[in-house]
PDB file of N, CA and C in Angstrom:
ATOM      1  N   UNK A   1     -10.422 -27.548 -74.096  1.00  0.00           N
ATOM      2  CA  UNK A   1     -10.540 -26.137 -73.858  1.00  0.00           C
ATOM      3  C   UNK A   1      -9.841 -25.750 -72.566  1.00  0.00           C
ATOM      4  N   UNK A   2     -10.078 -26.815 -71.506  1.00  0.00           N
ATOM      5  CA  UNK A   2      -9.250 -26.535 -70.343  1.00  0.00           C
ATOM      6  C   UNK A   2      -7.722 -25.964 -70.385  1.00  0.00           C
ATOM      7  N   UNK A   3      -7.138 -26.922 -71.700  1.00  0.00           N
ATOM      8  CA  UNK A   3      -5.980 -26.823 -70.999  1.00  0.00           C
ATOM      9  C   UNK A   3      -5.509 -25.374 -72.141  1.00  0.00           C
ATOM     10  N   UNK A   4      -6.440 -25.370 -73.045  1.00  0.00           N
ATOM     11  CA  UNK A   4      -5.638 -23.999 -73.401  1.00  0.00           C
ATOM     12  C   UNK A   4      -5.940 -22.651 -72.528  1.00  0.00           C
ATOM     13  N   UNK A   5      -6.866 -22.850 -71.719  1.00  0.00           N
ATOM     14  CA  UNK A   5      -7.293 -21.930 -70.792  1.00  0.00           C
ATOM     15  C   UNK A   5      -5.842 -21.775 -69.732  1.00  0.00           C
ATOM     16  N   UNK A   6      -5.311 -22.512 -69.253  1.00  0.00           N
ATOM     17  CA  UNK A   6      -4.416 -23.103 -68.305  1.00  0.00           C
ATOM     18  C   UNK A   6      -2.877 -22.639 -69.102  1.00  0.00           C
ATOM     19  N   UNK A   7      -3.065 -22.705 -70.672  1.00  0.00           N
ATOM     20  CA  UNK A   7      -1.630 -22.337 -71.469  1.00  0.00           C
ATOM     21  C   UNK A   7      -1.553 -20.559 -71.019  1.00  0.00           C
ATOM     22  N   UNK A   8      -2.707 -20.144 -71.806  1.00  0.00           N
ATOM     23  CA  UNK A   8      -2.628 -18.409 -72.013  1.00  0.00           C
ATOM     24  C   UNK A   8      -2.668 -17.697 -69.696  1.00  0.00           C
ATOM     25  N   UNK A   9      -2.980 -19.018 -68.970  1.00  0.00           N
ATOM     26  CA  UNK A   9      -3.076 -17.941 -67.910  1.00  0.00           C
ATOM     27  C   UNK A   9      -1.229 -18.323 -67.486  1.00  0.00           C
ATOM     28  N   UNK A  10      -1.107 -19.431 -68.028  1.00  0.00           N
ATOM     29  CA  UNK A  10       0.497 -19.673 -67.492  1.00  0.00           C
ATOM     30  C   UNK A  10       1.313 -18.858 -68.113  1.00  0.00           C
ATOM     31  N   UNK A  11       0.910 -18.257 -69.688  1.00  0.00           N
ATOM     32  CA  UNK A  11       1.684 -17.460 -70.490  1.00  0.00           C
ATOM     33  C   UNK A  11       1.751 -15.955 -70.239  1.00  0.00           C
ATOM     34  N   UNK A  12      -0.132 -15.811 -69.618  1.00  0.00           N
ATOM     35  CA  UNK A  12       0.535 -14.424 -68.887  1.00  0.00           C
ATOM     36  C   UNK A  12       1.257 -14.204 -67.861  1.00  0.00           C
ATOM     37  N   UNK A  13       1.179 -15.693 -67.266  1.00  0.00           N
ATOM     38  CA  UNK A  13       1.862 -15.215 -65.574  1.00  0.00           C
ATOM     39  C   UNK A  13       3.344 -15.403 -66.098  1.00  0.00           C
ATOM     40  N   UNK A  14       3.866 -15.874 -66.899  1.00  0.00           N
ATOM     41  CA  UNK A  14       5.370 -15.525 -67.411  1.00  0.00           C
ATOM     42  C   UNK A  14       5.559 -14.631 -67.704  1.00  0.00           C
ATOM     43  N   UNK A  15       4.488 -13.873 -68.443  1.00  0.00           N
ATOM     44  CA  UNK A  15       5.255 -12.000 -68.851  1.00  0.00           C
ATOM     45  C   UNK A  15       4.544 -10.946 -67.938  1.00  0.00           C
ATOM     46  N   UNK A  16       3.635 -11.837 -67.099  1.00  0.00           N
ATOM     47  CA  UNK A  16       4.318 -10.223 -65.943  1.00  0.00           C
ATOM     48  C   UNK A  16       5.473 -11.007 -65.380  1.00  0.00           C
ATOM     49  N   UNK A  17       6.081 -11.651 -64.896  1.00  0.00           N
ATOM     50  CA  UNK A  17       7.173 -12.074 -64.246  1.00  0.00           C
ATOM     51  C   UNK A  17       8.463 -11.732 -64.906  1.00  0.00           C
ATOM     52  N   UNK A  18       8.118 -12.027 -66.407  1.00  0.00           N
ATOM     53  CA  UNK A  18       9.781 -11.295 -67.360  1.00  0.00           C
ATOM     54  C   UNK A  18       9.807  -9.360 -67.255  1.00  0.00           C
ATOM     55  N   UNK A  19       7.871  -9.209 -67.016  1.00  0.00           N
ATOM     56  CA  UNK A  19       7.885  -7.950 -67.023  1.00  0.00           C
ATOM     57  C   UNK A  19       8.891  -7.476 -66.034  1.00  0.00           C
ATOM     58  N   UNK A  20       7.899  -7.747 -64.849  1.00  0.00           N
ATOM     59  CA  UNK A  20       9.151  -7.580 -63.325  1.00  0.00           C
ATOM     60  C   UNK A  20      10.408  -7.325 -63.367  1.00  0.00           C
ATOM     61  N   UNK A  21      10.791  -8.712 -64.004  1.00  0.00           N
ATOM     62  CA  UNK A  21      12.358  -8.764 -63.755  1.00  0.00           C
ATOM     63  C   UNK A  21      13.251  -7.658 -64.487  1.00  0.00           C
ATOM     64  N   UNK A  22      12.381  -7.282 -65.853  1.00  0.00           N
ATOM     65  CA  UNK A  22      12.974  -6.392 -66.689  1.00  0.00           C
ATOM     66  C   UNK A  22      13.026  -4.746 -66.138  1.00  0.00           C
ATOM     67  N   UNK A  23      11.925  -4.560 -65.450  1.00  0.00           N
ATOM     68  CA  UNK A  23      11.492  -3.695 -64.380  1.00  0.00           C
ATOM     69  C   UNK A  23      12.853  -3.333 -63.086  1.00  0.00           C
ATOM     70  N   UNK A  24      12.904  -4.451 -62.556  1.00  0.00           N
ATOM     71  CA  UNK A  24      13.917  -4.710 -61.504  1.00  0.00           C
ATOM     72  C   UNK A  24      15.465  -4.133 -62.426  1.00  0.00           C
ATOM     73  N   UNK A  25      15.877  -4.777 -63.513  1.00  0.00           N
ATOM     74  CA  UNK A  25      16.605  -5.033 -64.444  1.00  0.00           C
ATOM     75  C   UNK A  25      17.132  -3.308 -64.409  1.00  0.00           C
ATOM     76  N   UNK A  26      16.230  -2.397 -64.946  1.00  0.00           N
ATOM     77  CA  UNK A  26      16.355  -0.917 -65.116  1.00  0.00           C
ATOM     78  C   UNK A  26      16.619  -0.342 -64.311  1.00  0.00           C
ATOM     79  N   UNK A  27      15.671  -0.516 -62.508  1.00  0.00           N
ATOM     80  CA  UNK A  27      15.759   0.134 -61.681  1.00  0.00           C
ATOM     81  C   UNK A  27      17.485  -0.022 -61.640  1.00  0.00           C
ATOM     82  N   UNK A  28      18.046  -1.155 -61.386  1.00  0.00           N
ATOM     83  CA  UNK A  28      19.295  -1.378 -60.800  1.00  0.00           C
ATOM     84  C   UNK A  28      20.133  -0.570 -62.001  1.00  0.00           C
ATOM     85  N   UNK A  29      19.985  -0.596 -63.393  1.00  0.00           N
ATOM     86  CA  UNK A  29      21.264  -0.378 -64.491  1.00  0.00           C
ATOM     87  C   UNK A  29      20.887   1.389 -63.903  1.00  0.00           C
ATOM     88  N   UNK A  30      19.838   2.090 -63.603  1.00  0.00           N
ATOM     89  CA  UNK A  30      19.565   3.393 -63.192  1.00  0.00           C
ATOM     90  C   UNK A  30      20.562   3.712 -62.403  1.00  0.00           C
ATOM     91  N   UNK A  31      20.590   2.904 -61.177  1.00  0.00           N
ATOM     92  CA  UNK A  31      21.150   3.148 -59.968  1.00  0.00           C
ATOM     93  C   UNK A  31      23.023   3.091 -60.053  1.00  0.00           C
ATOM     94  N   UNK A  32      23.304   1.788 -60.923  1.00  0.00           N
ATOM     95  CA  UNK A  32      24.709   1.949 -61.648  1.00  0.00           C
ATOM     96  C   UNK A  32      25.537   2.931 -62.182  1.00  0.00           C
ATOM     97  N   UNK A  33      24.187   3.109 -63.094  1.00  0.00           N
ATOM     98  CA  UNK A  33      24.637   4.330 -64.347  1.00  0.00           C
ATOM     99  C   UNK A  33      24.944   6.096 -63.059  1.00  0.00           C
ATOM    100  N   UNK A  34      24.142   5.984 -61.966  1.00  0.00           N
ATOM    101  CA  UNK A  34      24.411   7.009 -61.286  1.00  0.00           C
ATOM    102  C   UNK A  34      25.971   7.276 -60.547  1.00  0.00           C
ATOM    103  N   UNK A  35      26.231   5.779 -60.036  1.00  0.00           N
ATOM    104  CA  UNK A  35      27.632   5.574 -59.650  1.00  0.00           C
ATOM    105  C   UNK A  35      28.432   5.876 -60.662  1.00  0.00           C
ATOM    106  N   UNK A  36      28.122   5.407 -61.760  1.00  0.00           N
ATOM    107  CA  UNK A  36      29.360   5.617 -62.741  1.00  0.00           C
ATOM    108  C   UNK A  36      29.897   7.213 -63.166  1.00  0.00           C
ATOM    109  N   UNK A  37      28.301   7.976 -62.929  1.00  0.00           N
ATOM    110  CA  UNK A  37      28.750   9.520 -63.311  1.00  0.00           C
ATOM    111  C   UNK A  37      29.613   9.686 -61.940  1.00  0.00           C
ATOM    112  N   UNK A  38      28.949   9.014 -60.740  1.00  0.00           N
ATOM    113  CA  UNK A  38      29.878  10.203 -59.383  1.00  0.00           C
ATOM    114  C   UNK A  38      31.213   9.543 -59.338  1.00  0.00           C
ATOM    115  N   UNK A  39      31.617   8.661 -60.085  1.00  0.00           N
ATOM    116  CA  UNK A  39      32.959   7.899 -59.923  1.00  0.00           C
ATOM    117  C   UNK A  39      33.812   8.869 -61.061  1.00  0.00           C
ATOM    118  N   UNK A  40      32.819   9.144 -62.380  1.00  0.00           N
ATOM    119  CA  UNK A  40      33.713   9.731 -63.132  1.00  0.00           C
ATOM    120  C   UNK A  40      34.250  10.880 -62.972  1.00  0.00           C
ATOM    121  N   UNK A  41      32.999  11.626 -62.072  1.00  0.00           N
ATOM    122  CA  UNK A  41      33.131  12.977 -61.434  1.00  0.00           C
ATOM    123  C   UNK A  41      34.449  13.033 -60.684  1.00  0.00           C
ATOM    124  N   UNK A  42      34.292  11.582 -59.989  1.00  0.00           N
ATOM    125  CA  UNK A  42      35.470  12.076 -58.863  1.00  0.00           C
ATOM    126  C   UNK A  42      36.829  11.954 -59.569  1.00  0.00           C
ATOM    127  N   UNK A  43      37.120  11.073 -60.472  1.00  0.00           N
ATOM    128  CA  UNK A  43      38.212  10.849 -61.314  1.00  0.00           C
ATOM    129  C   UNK A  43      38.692  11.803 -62.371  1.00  0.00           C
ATOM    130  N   UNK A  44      37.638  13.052 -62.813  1.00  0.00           N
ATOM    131  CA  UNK A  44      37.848  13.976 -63.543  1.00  0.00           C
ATOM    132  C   UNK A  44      38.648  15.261 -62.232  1.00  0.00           C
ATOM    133  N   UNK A  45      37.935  15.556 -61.136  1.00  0.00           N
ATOM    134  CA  UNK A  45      38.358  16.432 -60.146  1.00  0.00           C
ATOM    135  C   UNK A  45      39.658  15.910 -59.965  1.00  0.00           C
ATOM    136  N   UNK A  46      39.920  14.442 -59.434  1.00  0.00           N
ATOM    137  CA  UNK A  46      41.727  13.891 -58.992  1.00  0.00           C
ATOM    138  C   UNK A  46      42.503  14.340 -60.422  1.00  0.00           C
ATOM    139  N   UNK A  47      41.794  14.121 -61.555  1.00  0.00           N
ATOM    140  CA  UNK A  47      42.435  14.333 -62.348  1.00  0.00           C
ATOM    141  C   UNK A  47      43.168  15.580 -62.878  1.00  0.00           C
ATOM    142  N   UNK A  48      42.001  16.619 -62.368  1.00  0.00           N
ATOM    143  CA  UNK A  48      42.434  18.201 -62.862  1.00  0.00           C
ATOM    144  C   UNK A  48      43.415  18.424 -61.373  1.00  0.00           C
ATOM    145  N   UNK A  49      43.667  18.003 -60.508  1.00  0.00           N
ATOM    146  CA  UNK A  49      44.395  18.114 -59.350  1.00  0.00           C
ATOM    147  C   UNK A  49      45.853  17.761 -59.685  1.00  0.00           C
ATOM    148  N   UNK A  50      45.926  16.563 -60.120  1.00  0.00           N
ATOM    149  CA  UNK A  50      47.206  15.956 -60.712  1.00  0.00           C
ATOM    150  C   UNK A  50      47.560  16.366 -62.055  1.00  0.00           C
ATOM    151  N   UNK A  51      47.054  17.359 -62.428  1.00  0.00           N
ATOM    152  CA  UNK A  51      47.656  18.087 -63.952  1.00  0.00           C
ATOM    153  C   UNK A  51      47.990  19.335 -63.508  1.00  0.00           C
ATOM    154  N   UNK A  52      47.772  19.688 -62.526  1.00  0.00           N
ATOM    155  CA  UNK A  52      47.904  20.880 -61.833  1.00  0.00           C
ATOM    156  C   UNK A  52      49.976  20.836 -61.207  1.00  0.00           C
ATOM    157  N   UNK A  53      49.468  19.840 -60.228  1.00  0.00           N
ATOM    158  CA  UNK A  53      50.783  19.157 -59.655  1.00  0.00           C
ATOM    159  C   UNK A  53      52.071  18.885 -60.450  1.00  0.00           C
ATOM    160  N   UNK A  54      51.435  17.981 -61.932  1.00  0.00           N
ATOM    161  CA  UNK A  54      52.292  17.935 -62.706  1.00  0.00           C
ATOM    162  C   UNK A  54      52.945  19.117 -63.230  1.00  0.00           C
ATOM    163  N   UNK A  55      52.029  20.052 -63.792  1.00  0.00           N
ATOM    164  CA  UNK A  55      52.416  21.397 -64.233  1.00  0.00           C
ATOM    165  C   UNK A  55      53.237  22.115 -63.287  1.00  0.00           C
ATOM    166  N   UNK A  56      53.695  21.862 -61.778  1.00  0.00           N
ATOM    167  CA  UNK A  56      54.438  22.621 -61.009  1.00  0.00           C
ATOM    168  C   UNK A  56      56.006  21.906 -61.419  1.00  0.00           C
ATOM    169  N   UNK A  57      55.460  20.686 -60.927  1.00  0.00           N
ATOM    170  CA  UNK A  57      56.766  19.805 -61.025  1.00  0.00           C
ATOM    171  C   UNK A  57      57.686  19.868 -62.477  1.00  0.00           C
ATOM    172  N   UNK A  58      57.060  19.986 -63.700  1.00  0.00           N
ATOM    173  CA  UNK A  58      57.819  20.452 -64.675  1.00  0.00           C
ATOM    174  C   UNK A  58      57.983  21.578 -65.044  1.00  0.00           C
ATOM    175  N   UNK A  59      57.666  22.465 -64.305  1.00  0.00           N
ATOM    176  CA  UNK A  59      57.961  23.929 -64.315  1.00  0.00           C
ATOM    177  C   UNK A  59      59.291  23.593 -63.356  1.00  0.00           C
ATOM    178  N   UNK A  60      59.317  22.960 -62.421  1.00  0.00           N
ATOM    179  CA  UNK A  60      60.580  22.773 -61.320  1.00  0.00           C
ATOM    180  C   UNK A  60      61.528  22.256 -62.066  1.00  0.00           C
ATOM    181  N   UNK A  61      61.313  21.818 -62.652  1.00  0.00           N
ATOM    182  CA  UNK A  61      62.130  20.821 -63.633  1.00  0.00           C
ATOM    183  C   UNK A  61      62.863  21.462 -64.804  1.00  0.00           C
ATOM    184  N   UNK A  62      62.222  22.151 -65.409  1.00  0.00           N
ATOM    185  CA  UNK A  62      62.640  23.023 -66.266  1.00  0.00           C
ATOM    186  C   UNK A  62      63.530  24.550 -65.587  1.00  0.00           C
ATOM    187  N   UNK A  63      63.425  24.366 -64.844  1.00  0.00           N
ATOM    188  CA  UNK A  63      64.111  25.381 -63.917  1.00  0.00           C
ATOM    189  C   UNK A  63      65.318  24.975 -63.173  1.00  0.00           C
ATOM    190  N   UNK A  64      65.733  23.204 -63.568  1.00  0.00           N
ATOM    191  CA  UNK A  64      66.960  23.196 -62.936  1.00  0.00           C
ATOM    192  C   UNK A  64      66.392  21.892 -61.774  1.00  0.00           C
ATOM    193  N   UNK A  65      65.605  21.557 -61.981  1.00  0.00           N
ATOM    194  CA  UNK A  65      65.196  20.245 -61.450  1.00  0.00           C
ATOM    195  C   UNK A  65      65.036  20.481 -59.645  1.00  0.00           C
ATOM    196  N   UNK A  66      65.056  19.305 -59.040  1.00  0.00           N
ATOM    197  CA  UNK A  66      65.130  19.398 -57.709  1.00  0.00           C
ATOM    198  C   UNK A  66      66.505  18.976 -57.340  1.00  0.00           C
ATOM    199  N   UNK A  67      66.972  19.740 -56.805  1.00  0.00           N
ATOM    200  CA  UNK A  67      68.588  19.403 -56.390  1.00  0.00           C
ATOM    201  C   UNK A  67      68.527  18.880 -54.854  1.00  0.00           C
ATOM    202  N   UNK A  68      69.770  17.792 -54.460  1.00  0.00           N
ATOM    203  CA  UNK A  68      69.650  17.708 -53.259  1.00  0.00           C
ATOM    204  C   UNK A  68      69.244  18.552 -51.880  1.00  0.00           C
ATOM    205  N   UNK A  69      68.461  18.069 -51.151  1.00  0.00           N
ATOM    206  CA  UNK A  69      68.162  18.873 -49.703  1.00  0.00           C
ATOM    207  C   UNK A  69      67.148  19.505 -50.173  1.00  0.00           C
ATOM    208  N   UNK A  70      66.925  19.905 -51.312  1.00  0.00           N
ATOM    209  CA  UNK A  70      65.717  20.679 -51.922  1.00  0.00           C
ATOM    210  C   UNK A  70      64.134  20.333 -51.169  1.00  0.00           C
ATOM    211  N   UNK A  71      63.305  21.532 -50.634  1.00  0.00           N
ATOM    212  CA  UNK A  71      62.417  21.287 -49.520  1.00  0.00           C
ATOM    213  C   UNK A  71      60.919  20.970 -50.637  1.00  0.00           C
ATOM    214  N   UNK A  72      61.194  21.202 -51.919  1.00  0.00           N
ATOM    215  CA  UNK A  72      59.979  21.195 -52.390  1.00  0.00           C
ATOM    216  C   UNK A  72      58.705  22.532 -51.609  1.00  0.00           C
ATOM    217  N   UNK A  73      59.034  23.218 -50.602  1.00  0.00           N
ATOM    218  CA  UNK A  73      58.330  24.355 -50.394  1.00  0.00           C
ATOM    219  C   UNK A  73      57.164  24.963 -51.325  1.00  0.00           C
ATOM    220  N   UNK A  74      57.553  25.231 -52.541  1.00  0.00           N
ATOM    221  CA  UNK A  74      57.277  25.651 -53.742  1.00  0.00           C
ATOM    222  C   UNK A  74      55.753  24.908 -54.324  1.00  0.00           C
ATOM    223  N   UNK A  75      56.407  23.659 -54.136  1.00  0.00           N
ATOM    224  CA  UNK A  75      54.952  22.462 -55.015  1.00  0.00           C
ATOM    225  C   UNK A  75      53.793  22.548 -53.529  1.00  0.00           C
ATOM    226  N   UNK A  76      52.909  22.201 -54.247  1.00  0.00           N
ATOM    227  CA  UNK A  76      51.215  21.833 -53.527  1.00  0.00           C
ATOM    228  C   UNK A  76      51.026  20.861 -52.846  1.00  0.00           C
ATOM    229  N   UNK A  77      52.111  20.119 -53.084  1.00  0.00           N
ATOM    230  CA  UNK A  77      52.120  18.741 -51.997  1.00  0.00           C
ATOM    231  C   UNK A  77      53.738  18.413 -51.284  1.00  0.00           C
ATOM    232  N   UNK A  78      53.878  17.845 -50.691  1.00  0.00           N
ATOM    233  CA  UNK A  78      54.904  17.539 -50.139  1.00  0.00           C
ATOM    234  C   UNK A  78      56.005  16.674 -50.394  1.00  0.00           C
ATOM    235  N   UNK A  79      57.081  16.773 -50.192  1.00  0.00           N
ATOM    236  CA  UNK A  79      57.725  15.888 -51.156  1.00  0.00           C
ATOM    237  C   UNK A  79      59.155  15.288 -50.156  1.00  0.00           C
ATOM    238  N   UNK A  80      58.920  15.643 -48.967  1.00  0.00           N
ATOM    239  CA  UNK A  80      60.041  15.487 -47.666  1.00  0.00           C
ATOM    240  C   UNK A  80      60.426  13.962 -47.304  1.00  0.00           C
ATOM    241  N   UNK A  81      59.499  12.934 -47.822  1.00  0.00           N
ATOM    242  CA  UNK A  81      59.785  11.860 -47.854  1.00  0.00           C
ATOM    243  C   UNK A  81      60.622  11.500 -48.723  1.00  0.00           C
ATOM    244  N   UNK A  82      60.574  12.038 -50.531  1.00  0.00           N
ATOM    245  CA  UNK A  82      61.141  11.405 -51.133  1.00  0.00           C
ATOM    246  C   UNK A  82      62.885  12.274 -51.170  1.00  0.00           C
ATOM    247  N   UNK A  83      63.032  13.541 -50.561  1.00  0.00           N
ATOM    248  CA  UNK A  83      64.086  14.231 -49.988  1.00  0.00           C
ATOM    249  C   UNK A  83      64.874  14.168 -48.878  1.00  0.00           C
ATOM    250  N   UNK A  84      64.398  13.473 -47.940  1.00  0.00           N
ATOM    251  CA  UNK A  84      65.213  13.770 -47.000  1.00  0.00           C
ATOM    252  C   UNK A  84      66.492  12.610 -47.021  1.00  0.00           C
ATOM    253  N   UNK A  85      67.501  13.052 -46.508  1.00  0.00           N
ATOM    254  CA  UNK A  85      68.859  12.156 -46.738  1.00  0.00           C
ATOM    255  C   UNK A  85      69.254  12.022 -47.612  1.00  0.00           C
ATOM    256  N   UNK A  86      68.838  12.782 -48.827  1.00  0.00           N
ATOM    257  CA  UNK A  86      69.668  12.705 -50.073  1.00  0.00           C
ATOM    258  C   UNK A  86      68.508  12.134 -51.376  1.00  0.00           C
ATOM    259  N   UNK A  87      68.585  12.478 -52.536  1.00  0.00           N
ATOM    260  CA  UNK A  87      68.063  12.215 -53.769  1.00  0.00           C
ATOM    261  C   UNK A  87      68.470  10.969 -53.754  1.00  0.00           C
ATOM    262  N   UNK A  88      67.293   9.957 -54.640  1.00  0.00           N
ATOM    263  CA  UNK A  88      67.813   9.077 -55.415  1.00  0.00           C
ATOM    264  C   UNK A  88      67.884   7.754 -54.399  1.00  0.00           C
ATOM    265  N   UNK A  89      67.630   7.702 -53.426  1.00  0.00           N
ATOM    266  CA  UNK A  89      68.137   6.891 -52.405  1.00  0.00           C
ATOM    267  C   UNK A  89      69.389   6.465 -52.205  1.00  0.00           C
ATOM    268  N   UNK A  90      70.333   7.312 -52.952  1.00  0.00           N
ATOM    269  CA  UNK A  90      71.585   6.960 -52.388  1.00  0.00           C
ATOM    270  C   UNK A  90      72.560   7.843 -51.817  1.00  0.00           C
ATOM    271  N   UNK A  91      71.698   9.315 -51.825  1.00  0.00           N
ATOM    272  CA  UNK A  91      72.197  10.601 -51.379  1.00  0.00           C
ATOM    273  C   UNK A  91      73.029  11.170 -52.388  1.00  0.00           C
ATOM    274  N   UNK A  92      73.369  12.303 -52.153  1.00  0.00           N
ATOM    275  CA  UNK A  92      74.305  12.946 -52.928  1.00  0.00           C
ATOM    276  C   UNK A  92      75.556  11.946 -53.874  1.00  0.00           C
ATOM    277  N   UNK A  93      75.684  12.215 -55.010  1.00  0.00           N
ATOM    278  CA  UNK A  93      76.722  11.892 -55.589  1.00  0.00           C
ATOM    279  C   UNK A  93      76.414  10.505 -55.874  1.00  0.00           C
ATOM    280  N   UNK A  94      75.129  10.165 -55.676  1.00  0.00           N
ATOM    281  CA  UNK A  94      75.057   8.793 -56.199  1.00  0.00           C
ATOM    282  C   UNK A  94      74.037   8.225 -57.772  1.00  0.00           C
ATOM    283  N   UNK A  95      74.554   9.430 -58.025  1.00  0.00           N
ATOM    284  CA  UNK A  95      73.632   9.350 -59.365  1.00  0.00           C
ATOM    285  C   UNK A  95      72.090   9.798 -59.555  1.00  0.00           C
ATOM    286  N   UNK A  96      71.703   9.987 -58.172  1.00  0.00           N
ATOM    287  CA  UNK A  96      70.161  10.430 -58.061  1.00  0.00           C
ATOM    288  C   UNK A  96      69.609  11.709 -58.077  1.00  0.00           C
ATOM    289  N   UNK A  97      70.475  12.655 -58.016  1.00  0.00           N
ATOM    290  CA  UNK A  97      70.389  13.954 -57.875  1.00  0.00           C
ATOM    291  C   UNK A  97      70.366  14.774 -59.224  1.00  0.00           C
ATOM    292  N   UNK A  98      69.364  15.697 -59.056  1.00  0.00           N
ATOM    293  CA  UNK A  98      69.923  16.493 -60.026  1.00  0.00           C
ATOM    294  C   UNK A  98      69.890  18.024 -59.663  1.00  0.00           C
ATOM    295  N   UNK A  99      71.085  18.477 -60.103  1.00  0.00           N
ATOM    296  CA  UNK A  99      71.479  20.112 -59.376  1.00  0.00           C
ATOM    297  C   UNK A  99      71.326  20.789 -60.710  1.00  0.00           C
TER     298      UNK A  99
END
Protein backbone atom coordinates (compact mmCIF):
# COMPACT_ATOMS: atom_id res chain seq x y z
CA UNK A 1 0.00 0.00 0.00
CA UNK A 2 2.99 2.17 0.75
CA UNK A 3 4.34 2.30 -2.32
CA UNK A 4 1.24 3.02 -4.26
CA UNK A 5 0.70 5.80 -1.86
CA UNK A 6 4.32 7.12 -2.86
CA UNK A 7 3.25 6.38 -6.94
CA UNK A 8 -0.07 8.77 -6.99
CA UNK A 9 1.89 11.55 -4.60
CA UNK A 10 4.96 11.33 -7.15
CA UNK A 11 2.30 11.41 -10.02
CA UNK A 12 0.77 14.42 -8.71
CA UNK A 13 3.91 16.18 -8.04
CA UNK A 14 4.67 15.62 -11.90
CA UNK A 15 1.49 17.35 -13.08
CA UNK A 16 1.66 20.27 -11.09
CA UNK A 17 5.23 20.58 -12.36
CA UNK A 18 4.10 19.85 -16.27
CA UNK A 19 1.25 22.13 -15.02
CA UNK A 20 3.85 24.99 -14.28
CA UNK A 21 5.88 24.57 -17.03
CA UNK A 22 2.88 24.68 -19.41
CA UNK A 23 1.84 27.79 -17.40
CA UNK A 24 5.38 29.37 -17.85
CA UNK A 25 5.10 27.92 -21.57
CA UNK A 26 1.94 30.55 -22.34
CA UNK A 27 3.05 33.32 -20.26
CA UNK A 28 6.23 33.54 -22.58
CA UNK A 29 4.31 32.47 -26.27
CA UNK A 30 1.87 35.71 -24.76
CA UNK A 31 4.72 37.89 -24.44
CA UNK A 32 6.17 36.76 -28.12
CA UNK A 33 2.99 36.87 -29.79
CA UNK A 34 3.01 40.73 -28.47
CA UNK A 35 6.45 41.40 -30.15
CA UNK A 36 5.39 39.92 -33.19
CA UNK A 37 2.25 42.36 -33.57
CA UNK A 38 4.72 45.56 -32.65
CA UNK A 39 7.34 44.20 -35.17
CA UNK A 40 4.59 43.77 -37.72
CA UNK A 41 3.26 47.13 -36.88
CA UNK A 42 6.50 48.57 -37.42
CA UNK A 43 7.12 46.77 -40.80
CA UNK A 44 3.60 47.66 -42.10
CA UNK A 45 4.31 51.72 -41.20
CA UNK A 46 8.24 51.30 -43.08
CA UNK A 47 6.28 49.72 -45.45
CA UNK A 48 3.49 52.31 -46.31
CA UNK A 49 6.59 54.86 -46.18
CA UNK A 50 8.50 53.05 -48.92
CA UNK A 51 5.40 52.75 -51.27
CA UNK A 52 5.00 56.22 -50.85
CA UNK A 53 8.79 56.93 -51.92
CA UNK A 54 8.45 54.47 -54.55
CA UNK A 55 5.38 56.16 -55.97
CA UNK A 56 7.50 59.54 -56.25
CA UNK A 57 10.40 57.94 -57.79
CA UNK A 58 8.29 56.42 -60.63
CA UNK A 59 6.35 59.29 -61.11
CA UNK A 60 10.14 60.87 -61.64
CA UNK A 61 10.74 58.33 -63.82
CA UNK A 62 7.99 58.48 -65.93
CA UNK A 63 8.59 62.04 -66.36
CA UNK A 64 11.94 61.66 -67.93
CA UNK A 65 13.89 59.95 -65.22
CA UNK A 66 16.65 61.61 -63.14
CA UNK A 67 19.09 63.22 -65.41
CA UNK A 68 22.57 64.13 -64.46
CA UNK A 69 23.25 66.86 -61.58
CA UNK A 70 19.59 66.28 -60.91
CA UNK A 71 19.07 67.47 -57.00
CA UNK A 72 16.24 65.06 -56.36
CA UNK A 73 14.63 68.29 -54.45
CA UNK A 74 11.29 66.96 -55.45
CA UNK A 75 11.45 63.24 -53.63
CA UNK A 76 10.97 62.83 -49.60
CA UNK A 77 14.30 61.65 -49.12
CA UNK A 78 17.52 62.54 -50.35
CA UNK A 79 19.31 61.32 -53.00
CA UNK A 80 22.77 63.71 -53.13
CA UNK A 81 24.86 60.80 -52.45
CA UNK A 82 23.82 58.75 -55.18
CA UNK A 83 24.11 62.26 -57.54
CA UNK A 84 26.74 64.01 -56.92
CA UNK A 85 29.67 63.80 -59.62
CA UNK A 86 27.70 62.34 -62.08
CA UNK A 87 25.02 59.32 -62.52
CA UNK A 88 25.92 55.88 -62.65
CA UNK A 89 29.29 56.17 -61.06
CA UNK A 90 30.90 57.03 -63.98
CA UNK A 91 29.46 60.53 -64.56
CA UNK A 92 28.04 61.82 -67.50
CA UNK A 93 28.26 59.94 -70.73
CA UNK A 94 29.08 56.85 -69.14
CA UNK A 95 26.14 54.99 -69.62
CA UNK A 96 24.58 55.81 -66.19
CA UNK A 97 22.54 58.62 -66.84
CA UNK A 98 19.40 59.10 -67.93
CA UNK A 99 18.22 62.58 -69.48
Amino acid sequence: MKDKTISENTSIELMERIASALEMICEKLTGIEGKIEDLTYEIQSHGSAMNECLEVVAQAYEQGGFGCGESGQDLPFSVEGQTEGGCGGGGCGSGGCHN
